[in-house]
C-alpha atoms as a PDB file:
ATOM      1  CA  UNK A   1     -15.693   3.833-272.313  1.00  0.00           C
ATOM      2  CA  UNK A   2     -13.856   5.117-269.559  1.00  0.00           C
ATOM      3  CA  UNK A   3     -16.176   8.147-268.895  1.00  0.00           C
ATOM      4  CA  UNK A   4     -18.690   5.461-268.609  1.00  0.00           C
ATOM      5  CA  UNK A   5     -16.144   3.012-266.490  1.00  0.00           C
ATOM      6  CA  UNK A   6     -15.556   6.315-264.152  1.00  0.00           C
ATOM      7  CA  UNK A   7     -19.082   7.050-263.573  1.00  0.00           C
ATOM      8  CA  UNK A   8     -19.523   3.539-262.751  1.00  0.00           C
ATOM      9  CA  UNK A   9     -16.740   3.081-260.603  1.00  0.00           C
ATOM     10  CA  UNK A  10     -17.889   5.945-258.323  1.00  0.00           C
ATOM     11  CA  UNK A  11     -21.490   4.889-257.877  1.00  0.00           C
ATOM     12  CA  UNK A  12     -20.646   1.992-256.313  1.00  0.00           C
ATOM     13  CA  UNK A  13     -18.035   4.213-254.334  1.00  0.00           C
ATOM     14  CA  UNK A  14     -21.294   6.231-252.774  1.00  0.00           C
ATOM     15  CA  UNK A  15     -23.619   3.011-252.328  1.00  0.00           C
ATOM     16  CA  UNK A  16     -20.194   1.929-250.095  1.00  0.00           C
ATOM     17  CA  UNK A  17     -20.305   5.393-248.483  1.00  0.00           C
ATOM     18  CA  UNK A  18     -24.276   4.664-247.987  1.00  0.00           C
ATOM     19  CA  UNK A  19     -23.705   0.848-246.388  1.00  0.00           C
ATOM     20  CA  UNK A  20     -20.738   2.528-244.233  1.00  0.00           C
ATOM     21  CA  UNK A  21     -23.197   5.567-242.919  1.00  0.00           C
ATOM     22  CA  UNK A  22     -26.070   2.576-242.027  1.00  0.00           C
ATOM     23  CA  UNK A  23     -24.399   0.982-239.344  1.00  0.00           C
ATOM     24  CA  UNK A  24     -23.519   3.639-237.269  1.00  0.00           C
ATOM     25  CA  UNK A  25     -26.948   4.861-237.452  1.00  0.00           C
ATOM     26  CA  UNK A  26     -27.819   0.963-236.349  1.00  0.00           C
ATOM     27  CA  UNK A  27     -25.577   1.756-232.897  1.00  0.00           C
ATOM     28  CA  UNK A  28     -27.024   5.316-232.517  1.00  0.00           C
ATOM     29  CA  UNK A  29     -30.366   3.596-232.743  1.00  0.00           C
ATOM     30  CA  UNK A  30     -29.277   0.743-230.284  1.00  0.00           C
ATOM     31  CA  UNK A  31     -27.343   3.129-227.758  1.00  0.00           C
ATOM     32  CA  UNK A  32     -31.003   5.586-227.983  1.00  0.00           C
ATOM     33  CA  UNK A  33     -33.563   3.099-226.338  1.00  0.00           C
ATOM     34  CA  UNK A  34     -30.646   3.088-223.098  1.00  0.00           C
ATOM     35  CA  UNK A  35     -31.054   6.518-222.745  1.00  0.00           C
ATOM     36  CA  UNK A  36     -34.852   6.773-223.398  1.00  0.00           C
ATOM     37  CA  UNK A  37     -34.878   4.252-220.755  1.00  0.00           C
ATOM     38  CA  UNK A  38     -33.746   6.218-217.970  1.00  0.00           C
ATOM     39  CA  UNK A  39     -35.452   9.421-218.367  1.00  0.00           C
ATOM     40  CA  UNK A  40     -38.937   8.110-218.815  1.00  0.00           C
ATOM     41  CA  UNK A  41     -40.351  10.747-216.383  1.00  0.00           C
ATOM     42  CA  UNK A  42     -38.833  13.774-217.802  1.00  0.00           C
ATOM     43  CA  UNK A  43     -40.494  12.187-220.908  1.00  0.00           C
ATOM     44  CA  UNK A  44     -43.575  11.709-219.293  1.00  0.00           C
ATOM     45  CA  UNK A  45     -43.619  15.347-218.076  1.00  0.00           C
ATOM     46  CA  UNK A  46     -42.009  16.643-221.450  1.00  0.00           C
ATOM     47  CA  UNK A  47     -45.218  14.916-223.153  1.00  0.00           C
ATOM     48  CA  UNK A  48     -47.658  16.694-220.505  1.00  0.00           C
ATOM     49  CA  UNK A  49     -45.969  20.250-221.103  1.00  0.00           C
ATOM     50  CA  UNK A  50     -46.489  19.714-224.505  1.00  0.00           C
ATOM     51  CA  UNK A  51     -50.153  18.825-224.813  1.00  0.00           C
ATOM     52  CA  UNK A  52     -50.088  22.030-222.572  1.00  0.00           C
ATOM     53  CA  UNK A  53     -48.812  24.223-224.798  1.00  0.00           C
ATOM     54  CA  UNK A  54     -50.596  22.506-227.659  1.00  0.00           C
ATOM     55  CA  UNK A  55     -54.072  23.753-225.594  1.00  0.00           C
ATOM     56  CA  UNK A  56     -52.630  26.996-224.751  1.00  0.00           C
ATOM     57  CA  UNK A  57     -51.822  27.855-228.675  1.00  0.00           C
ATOM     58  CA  UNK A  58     -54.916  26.447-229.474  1.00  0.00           C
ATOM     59  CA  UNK A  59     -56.756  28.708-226.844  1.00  0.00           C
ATOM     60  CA  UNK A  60     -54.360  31.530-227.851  1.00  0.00           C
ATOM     61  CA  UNK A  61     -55.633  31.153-231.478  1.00  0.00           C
ATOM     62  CA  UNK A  62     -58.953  30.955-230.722  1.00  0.00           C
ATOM     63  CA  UNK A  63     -58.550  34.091-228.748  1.00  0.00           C
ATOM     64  CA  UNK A  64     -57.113  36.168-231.544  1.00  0.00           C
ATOM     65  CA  UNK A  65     -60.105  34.869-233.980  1.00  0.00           C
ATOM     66  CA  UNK A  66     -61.858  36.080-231.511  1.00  0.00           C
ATOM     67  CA  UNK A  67     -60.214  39.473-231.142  1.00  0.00           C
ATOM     68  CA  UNK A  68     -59.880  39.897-235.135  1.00  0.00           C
ATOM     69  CA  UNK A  69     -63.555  39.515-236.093  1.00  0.00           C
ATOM     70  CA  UNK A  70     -63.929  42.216-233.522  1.00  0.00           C
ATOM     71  CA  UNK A  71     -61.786  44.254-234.972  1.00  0.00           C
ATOM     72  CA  UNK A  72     -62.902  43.939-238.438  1.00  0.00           C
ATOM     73  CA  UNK A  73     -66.668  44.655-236.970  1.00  0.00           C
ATOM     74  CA  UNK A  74     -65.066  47.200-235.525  1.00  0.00           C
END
């Protein structure tokens, strides 16, 4: 029984751990949208620079198809 008792005794020890680690993700969360707030541009221009590069690879893939099958016809 005390095996047992132990094993029980320390599951409720991590769900404890668990509930402590929640609310601190909870202020992280809160204390996030104040500083998402501010820089709203740099997101904006972040977002644009990223559909950019999203093209570019794209493009850059395409190109390399491109250059492969003439290589293997090569």
């Amino acid at each position: 029984m005390s095996p047992k008792l132990t094993l029980d005794n320390e599951v409720p020890a991590i769900n404890i751990d668990q509930l402590n680690m929640v609310p601190p993700i909870d202020e992280a969360a809160v204390e996030k949208p104040v500083i998402k707030d501010e820089p709203k541009g740099e997101k904006q221009a972040s977002k644009k620079i990223k559909k950019k590069s999203k093209k570019r690879s794209k493009s850059k893939k395409s190109k390399k198809t491109v250059e492969d099958t003439v290589a293997k016809e090569a």
